[in-house]
C-alpha atoms as a PDB file:
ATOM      1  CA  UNK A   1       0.000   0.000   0.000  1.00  0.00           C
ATOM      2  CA  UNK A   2       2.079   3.477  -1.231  1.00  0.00           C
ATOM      3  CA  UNK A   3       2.136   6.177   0.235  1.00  0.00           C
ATOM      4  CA  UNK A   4       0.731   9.628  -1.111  1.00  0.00           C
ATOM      5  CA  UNK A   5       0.668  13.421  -0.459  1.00  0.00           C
ATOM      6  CA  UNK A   6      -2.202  15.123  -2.792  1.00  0.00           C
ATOM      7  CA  UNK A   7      -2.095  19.064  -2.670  1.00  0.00           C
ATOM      8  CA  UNK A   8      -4.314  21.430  -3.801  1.00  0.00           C
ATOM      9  CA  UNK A   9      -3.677  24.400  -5.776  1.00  0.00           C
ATOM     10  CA  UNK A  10      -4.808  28.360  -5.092  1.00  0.00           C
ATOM     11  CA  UNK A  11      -2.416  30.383  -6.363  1.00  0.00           C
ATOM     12  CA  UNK A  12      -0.718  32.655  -3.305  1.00  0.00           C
ATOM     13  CA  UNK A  13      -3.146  30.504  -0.806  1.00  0.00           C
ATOM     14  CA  UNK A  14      -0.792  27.712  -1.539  1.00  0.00           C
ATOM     15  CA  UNK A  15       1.284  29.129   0.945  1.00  0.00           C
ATOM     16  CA  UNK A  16      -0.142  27.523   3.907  1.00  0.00           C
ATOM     17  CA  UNK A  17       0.640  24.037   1.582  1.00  0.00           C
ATOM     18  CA  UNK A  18       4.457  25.243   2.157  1.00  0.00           C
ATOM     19  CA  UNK A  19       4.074  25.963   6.319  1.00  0.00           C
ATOM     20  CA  UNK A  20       2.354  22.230   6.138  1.00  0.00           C
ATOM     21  CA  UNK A  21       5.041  20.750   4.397  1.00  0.00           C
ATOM     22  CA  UNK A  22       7.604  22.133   6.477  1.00  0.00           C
ATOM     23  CA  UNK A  23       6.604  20.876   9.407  1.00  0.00           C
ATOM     24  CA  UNK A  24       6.523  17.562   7.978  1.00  0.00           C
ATOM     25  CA  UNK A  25      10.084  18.225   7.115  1.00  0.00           C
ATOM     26  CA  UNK A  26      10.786  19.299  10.555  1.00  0.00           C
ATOM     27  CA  UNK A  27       9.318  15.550  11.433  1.00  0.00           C
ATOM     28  CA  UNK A  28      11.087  13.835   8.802  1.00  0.00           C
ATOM     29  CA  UNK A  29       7.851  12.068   6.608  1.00  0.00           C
ATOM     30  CA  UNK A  30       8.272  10.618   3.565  1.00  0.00           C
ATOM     31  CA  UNK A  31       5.634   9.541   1.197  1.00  0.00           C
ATOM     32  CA  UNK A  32       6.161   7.145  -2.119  1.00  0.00           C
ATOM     33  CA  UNK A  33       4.756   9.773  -4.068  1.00  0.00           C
ATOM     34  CA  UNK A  34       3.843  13.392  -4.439  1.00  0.00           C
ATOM     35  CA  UNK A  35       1.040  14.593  -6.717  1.00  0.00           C
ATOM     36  CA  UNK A  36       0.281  18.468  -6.551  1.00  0.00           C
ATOM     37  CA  UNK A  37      -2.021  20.854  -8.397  1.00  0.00           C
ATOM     38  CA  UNK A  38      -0.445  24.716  -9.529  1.00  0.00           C
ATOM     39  CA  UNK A  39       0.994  25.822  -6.501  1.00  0.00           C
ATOM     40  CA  UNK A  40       0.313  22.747  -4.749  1.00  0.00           C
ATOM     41  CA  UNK A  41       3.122  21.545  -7.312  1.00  0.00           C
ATOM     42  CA  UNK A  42       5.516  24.090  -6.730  1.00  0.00           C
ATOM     43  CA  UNK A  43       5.193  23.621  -3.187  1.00  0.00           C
ATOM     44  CA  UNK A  44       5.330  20.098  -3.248  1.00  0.00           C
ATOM     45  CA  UNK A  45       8.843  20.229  -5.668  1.00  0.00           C
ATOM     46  CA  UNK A  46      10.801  21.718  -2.480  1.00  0.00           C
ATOM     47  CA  UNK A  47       9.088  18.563  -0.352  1.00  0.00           C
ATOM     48  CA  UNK A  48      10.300  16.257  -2.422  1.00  0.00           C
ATOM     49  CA  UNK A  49      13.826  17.934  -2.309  1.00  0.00           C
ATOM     50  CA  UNK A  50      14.171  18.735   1.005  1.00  0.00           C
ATOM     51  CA  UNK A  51      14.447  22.009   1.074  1.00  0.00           C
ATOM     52  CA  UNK A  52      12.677  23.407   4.490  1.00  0.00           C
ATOM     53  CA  UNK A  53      12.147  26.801   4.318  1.00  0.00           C
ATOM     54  CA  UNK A  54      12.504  27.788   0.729  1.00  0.00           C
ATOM     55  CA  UNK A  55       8.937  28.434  -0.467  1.00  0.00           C
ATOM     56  CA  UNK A  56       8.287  31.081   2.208  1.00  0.00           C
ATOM     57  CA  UNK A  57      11.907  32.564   1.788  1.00  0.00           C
ATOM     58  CA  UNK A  58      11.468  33.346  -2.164  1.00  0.00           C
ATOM     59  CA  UNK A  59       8.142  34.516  -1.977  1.00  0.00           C
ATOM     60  CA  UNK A  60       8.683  37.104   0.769  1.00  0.00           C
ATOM     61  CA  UNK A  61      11.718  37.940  -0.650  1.00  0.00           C
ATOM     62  CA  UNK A  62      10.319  38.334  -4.541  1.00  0.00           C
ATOM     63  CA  UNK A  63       6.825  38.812  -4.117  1.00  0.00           C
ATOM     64  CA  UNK A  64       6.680  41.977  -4.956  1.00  0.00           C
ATOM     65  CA  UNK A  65       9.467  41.774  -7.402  1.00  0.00           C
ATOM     66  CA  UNK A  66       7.808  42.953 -11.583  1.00  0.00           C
ATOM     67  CA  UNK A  67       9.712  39.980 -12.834  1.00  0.00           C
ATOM     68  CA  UNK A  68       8.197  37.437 -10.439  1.00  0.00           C
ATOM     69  CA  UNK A  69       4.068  38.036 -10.702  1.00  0.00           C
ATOM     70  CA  UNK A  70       2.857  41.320 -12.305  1.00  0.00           C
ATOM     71  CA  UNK A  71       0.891  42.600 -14.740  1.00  0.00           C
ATOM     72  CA  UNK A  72       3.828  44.194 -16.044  1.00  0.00           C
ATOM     73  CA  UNK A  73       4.841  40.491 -17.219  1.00  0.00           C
ATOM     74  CA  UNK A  74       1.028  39.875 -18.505  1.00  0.00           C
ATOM     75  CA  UNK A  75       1.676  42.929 -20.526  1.00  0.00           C
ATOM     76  CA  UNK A  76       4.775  42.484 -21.907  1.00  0.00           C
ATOM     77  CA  UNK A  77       4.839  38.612 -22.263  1.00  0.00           C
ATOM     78  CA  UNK A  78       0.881  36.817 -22.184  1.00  0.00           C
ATOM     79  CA  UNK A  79       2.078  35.639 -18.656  1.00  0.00           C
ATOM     80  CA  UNK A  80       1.389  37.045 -15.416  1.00  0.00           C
ATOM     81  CA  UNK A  81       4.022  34.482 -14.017  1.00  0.00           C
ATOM     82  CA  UNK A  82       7.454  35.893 -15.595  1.00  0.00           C
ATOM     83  CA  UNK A  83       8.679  32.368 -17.038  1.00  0.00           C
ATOM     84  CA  UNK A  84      12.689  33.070 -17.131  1.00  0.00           C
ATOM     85  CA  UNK A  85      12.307  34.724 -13.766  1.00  0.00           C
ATOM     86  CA  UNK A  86      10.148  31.893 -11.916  1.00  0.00           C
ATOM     87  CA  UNK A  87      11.349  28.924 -13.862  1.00  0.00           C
ATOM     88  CA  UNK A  88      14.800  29.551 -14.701  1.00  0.00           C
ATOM     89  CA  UNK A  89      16.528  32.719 -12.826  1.00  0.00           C
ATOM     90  CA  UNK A  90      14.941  31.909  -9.423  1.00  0.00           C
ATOM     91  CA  UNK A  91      15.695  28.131  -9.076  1.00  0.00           C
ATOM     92  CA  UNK A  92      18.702  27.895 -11.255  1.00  0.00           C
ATOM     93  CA  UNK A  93      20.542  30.828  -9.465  1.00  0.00           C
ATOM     94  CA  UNK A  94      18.919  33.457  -7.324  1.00  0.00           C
ATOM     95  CA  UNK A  95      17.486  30.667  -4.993  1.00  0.00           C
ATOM     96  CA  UNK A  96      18.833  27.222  -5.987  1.00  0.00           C
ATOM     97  CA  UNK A  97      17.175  24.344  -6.275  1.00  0.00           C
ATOM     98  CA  UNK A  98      18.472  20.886  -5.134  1.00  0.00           C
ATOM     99  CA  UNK A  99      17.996  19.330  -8.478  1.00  0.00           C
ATOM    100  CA  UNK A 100      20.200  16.595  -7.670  1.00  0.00           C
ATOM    101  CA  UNK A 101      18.215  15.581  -4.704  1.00  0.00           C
ATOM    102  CA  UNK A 102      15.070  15.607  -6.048  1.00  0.00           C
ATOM    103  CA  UNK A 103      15.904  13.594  -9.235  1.00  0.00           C
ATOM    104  CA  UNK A 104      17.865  10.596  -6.804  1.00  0.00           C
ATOM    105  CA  UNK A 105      14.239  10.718  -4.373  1.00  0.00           C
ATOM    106  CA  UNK A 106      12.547   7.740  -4.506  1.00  0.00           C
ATOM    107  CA  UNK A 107       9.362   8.937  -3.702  1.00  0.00           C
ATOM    108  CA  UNK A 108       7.240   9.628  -7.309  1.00  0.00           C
ATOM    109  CA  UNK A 109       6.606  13.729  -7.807  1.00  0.00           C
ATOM    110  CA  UNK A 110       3.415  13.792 -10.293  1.00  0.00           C
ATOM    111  CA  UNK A 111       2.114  17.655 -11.648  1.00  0.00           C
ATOM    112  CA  UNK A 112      -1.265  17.837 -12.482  1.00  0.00           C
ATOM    113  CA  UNK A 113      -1.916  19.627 -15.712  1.00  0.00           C
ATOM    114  CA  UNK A 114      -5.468  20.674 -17.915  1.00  0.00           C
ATOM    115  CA  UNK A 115      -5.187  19.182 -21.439  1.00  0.00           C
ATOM    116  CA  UNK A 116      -7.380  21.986 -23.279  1.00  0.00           C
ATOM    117  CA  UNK A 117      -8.180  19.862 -26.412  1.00  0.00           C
ATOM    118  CA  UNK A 118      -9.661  17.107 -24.375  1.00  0.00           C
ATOM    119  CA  UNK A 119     -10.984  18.828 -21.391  1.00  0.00           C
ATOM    120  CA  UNK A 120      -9.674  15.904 -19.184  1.00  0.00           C
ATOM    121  CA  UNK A 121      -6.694  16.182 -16.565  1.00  0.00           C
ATOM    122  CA  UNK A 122      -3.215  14.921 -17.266  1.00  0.00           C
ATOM    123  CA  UNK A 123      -1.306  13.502 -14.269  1.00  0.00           C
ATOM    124  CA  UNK A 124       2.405  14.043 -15.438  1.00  0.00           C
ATOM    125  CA  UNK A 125       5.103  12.154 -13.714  1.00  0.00           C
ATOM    126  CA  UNK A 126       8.600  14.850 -13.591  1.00  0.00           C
ATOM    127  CA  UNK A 127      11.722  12.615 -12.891  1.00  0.00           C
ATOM    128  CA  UNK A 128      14.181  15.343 -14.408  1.00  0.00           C
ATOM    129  CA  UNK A 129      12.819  18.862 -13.049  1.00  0.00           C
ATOM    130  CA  UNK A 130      15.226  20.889 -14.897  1.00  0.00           C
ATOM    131  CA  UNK A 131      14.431  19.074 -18.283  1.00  0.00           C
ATOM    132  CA  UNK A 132      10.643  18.708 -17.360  1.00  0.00           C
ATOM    133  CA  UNK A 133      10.410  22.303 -15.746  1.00  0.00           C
ATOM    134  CA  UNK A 134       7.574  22.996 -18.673  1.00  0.00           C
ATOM    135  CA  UNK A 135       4.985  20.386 -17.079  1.00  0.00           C
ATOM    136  CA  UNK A 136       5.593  22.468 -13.936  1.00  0.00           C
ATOM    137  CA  UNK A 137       4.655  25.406 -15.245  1.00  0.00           C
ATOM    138  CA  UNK A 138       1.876  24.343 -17.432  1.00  0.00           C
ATOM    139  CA  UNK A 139       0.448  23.017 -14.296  1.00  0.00           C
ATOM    140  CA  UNK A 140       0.584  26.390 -12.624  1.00  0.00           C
ATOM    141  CA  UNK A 141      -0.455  28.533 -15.675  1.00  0.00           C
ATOM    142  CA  UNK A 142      -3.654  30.228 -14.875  1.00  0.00           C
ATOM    143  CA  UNK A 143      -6.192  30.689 -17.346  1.00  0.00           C
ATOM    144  CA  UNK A 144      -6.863  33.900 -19.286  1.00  0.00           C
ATOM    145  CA  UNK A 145      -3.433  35.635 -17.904  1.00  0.00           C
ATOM    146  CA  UNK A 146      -1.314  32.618 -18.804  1.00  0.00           C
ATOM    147  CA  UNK A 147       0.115  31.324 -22.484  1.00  0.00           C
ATOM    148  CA  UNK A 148      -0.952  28.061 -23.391  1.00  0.00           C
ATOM    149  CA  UNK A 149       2.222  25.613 -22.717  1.00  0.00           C
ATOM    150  CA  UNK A 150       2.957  23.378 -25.765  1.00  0.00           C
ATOM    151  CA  UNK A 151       4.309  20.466 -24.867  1.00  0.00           C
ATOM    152  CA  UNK A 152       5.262  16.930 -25.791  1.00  0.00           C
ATOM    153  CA  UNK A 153       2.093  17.245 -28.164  1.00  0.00           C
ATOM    154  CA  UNK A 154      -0.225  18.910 -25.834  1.00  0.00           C
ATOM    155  CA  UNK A 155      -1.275  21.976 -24.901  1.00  0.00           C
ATOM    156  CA  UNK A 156      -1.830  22.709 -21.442  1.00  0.00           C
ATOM    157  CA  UNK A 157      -3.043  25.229 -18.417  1.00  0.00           C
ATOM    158  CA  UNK A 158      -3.565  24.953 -14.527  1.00  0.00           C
ATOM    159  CA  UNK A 159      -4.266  21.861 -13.448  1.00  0.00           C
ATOM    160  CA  UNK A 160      -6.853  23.433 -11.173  1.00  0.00           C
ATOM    161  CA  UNK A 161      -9.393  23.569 -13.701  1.00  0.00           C
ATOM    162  CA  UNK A 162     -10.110  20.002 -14.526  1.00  0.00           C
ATOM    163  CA  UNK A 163      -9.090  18.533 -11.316  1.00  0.00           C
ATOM    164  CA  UNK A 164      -8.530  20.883  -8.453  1.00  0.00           C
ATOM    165  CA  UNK A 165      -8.048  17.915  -5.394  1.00  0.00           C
ATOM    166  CA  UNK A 166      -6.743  14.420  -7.538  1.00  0.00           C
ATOM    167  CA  UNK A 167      -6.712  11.996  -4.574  1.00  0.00           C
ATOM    168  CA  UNK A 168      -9.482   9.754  -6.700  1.00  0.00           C
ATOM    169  CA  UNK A 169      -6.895   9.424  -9.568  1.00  0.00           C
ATOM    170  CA  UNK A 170      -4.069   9.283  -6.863  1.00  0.00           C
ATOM    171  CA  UNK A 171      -5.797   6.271  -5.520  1.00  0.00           C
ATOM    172  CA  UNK A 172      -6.606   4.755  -8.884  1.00  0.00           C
ATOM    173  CA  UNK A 173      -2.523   5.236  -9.120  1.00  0.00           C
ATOM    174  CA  UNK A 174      -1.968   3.183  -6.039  1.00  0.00           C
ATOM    175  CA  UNK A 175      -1.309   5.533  -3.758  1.00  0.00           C
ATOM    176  CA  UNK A 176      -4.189   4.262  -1.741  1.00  0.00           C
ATOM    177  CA  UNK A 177      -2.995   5.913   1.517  1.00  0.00           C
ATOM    178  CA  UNK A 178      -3.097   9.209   1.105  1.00  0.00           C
ATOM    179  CA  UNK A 179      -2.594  12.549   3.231  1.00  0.00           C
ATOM    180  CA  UNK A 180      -4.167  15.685   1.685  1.00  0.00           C
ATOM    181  CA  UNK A 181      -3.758  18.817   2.339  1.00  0.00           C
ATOM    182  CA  UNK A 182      -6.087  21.624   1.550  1.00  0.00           C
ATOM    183  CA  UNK A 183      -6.342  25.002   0.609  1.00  0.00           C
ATOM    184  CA  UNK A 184      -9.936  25.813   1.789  1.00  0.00           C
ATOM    185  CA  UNK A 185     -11.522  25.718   5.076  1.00  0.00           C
ATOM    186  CA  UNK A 186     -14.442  23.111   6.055  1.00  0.00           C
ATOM    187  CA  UNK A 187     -17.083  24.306   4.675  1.00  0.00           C
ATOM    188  CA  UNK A 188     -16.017  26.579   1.489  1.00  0.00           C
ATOM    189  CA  UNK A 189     -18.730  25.537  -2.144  1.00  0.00           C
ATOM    190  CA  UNK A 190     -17.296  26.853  -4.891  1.00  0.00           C
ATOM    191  CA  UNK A 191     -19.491  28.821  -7.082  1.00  0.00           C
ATOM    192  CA  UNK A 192     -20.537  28.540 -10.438  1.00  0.00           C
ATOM    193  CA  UNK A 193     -17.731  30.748 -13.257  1.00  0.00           C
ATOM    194  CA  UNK A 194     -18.660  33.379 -15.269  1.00  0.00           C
ATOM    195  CA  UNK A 195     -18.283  31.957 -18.660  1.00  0.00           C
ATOM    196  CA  UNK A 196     -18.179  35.079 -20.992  1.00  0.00           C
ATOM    197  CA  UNK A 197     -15.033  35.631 -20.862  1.00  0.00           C
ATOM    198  CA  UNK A 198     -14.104  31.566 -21.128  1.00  0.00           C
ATOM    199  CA  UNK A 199     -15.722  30.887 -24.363  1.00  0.00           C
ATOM    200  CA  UNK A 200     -14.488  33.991 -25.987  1.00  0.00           C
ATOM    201  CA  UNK A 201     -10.795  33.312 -24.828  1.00  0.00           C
ATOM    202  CA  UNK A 202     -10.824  29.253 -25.168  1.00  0.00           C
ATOM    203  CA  UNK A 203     -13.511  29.106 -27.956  1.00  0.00           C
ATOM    204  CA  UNK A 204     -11.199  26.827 -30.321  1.00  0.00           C
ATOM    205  CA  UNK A 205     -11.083  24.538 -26.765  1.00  0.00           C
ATOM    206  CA  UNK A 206     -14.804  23.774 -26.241  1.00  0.00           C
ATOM    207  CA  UNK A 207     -13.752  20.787 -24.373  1.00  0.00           C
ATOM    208  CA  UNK A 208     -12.010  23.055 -22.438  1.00  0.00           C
ATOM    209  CA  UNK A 209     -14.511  25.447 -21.850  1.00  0.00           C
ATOM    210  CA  UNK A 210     -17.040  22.686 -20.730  1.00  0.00           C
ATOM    211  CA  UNK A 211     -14.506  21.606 -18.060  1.00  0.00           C
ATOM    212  CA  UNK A 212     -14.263  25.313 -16.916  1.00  0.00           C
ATOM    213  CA  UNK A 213     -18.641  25.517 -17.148  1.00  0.00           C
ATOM    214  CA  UNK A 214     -18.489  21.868 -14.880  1.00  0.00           C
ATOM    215  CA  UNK A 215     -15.725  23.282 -12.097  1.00  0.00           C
ATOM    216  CA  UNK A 216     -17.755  24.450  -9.413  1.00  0.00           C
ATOM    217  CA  UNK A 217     -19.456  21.014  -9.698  1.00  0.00           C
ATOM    218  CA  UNK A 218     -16.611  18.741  -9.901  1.00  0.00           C
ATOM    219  CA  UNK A 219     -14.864  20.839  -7.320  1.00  0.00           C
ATOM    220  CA  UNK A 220     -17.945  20.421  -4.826  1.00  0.00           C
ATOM    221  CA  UNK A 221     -18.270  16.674  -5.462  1.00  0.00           C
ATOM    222  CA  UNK A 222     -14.723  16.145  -5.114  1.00  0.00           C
ATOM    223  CA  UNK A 223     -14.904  17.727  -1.196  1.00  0.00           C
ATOM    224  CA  UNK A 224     -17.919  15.376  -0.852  1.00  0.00           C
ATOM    225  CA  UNK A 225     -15.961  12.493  -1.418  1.00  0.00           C
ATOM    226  CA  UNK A 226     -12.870  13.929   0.317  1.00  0.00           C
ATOM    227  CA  UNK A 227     -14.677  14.219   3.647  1.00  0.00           C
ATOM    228  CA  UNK A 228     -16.323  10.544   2.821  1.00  0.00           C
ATOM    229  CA  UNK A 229     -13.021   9.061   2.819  1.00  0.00           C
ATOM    230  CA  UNK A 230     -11.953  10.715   5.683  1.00  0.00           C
ATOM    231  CA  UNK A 231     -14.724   9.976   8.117  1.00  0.00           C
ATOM    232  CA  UNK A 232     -14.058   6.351   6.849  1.00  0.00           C
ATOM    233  CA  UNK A 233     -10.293   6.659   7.722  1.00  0.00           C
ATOM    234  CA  UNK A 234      -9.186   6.026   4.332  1.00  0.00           C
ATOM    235  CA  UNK A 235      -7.433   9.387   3.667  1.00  0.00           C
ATOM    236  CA  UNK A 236      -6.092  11.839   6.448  1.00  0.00           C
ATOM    237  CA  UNK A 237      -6.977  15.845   5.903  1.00  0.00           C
ATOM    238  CA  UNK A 238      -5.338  18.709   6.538  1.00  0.00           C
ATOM    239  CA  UNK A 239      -7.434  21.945   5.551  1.00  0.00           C
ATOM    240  CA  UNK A 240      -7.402  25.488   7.044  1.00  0.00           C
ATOM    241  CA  UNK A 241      -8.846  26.128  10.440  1.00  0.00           C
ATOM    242  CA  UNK A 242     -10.358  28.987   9.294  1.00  0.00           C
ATOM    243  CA  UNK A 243     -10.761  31.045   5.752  1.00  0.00           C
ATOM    244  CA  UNK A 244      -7.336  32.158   4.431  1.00  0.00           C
ATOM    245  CA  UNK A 245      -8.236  36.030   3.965  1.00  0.00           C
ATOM    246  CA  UNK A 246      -5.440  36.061   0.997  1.00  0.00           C
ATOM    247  CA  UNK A 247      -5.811  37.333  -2.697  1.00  0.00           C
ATOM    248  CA  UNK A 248      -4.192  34.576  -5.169  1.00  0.00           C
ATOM    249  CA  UNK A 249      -1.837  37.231  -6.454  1.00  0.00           C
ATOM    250  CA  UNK A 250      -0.886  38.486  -2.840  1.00  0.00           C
ATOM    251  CA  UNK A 251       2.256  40.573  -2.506  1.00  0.00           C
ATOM    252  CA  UNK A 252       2.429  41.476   0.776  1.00  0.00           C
ATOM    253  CA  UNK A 253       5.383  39.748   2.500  1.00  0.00           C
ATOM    254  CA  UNK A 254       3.306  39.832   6.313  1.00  0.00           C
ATOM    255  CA  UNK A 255       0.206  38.293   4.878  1.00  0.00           C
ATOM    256  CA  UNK A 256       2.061  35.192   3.278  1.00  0.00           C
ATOM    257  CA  UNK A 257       4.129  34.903   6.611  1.00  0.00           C
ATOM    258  CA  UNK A 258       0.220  34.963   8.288  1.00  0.00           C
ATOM    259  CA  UNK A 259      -0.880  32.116   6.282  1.00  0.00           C
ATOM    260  CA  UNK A 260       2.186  30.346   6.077  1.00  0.00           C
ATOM    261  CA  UNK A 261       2.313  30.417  10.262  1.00  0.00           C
ATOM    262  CA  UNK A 262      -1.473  29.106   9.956  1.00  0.00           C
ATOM    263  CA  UNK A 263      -0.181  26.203   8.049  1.00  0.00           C
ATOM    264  CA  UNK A 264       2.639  25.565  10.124  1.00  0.00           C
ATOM    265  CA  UNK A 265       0.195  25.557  13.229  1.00  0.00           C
ATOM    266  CA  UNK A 266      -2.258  23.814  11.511  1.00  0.00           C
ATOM    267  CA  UNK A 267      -0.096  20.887  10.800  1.00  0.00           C
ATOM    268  CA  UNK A 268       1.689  20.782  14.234  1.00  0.00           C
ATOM    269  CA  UNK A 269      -2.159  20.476  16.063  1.00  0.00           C
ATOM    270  CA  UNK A 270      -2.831  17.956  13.469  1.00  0.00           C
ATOM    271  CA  UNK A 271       0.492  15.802  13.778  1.00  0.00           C
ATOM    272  CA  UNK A 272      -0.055  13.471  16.626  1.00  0.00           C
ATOM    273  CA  UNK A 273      -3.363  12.216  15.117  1.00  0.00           C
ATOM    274  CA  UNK A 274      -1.599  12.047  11.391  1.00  0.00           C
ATOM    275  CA  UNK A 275       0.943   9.566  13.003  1.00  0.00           C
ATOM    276  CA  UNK A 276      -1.332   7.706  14.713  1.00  0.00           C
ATOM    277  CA  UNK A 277      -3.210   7.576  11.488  1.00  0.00           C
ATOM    278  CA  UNK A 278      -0.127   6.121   9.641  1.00  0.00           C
ATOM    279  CA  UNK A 279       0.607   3.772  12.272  1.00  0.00           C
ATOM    280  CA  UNK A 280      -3.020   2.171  12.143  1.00  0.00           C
ATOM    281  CA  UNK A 281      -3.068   2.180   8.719  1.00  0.00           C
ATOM    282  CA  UNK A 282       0.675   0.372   8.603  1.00  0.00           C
ATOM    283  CA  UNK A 283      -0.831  -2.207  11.381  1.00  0.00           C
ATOM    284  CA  UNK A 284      -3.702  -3.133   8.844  1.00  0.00           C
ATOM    285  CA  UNK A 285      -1.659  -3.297   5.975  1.00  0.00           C
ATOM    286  CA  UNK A 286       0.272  -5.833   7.825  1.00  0.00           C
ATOM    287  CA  UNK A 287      -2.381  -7.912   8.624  1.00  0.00           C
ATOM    288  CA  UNK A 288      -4.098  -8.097   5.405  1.00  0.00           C
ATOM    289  CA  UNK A 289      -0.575  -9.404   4.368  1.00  0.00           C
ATOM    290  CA  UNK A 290      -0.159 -12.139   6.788  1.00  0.00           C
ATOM    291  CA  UNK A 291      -3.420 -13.326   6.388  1.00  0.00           C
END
């Protein structure tokens, strides 16, 4: 029975994903694989690689930085996320990432992307994330202030809009033990999109568009079935503990420390249950196999 870590996307929200994942850091976890959503995938990169501290470190320190996330980029280049700054100057030299590391992990790092063609989610496995760096971004390329990423004969956007929370397809995977980790608080139902502006930008993607139309639902039904698995023990859930008052293009270096701390807290209420969680669930497993 593998181990997973599912986490959702939200753009600057995603920040309480990095406090979360630090703390498991701090408490040494490991899971046999890694599937993340937009910034659930960025995030979840610097899991996978070790690197405590990182996430919260660049954004504070480049948040409000025109190359990093401005409209000054959406302007000048079709993305609000500057791609040489975010996915090539940041990692490669202004804040390096431990490449090496995360291509020797053995635990399995999937991005999830939106294929707009077929309207249907792609779950991308990145075992080189310097040669693969595209499927990361593609996975974190919002709609309407993002180019379409081209790659290996797709054409892709945010993950987040076919398949916001994948634990199903996670599980379908074999990660059938699974730890996710929210970006909304108990309660949140996502409401409907205004479509206007979809099927006038997408309108050679109606695939696409549908997908967009069907989010709220899909999104709502997925939670359902979340919180089903979890009352049945199945999964384990970390969410918010209360509504993350941040705007998904936040660039105020106190607010992202805010959430990130709620994260952080979050996790470290949540962490005795989690390993007694884990340890029930490796009991189990261990009896089903000597039966």
């Amino acid at each position: 029975m593998k181990t997973g870590l599912v986490l959702e996307g939200g753009g600057m929200r995603g920040i309480y994903t990095a406090g979360v994942l630090d703390v498991f850091l701090d408490q040494n976890m490991m899971f046999d694989g890694v599937i993340g959503v937009s910034a659930g995938a960025i995030h979840g990169c610097s899991f996978v690689s070790r690197q405590k501290g990182r996430s919260i470190r660049y954004y504070k320190k480049y948040c409000q930085d025109k190359r990093f996330m401005s409209f000054r980029n959406l302007f000048l280049t079709g993305d609000i996320a500057g791609e040489q700054f975010c996915y090539h100057d940041l990692p490669e030299k202004l804040d390096p990432y431990d490449y090496k590391t995360f291509n020797e992990s053995k635990t399995e790092f999937y991005v999830t992307c939106s294929n707009l063609e077929t309207g249907k989610a792609e779950y991308l496995r990145i075992t080189d994330m310097k040669k693969q760096i595209d499927f990361m971004r593609a996975s974190a390329s919002l709609p309407y202030v993002s180019r379409i990423v081209e790659k290996d004969g797709m054409k892709l956007l945010d993950g987040g809009c076919c398949d916001s929370i994948p634990v199903e397809a996670f599980r379908k995977m074999g990660f059938l033990k699974s730890v996710v980790v929210l970006t909304r608080h108990k309660g949140y139902v996502k409401e409907p999109e205004q479509m206007a502006m979809a099927k006038v930008y997408y309108h050679k993607y109606p695939e696409f568009v549908r997908a967009l139309e069907n989010r709220h639902l899909v999104y709502n039904e997925t939670v359902r079935e979340i919180e089903k698995l979890e009352a049945e023990g199945e999964i384990f859930v970390v969410r918010p503990s209360r509504e993350l008052t941040i705007g998904r293009t936040e660039s105020d270096p106190a607010k992202l420390q805010e959430v990130y701390d709620i994260g952080r807290r979050d996790a470290l209420c949540r962490m005795r249950d989690l390993k007694l969680w884990l340890e029930k669930n490796d009991s189990a497993h261990m009896e089903k196999k000597s039966e």
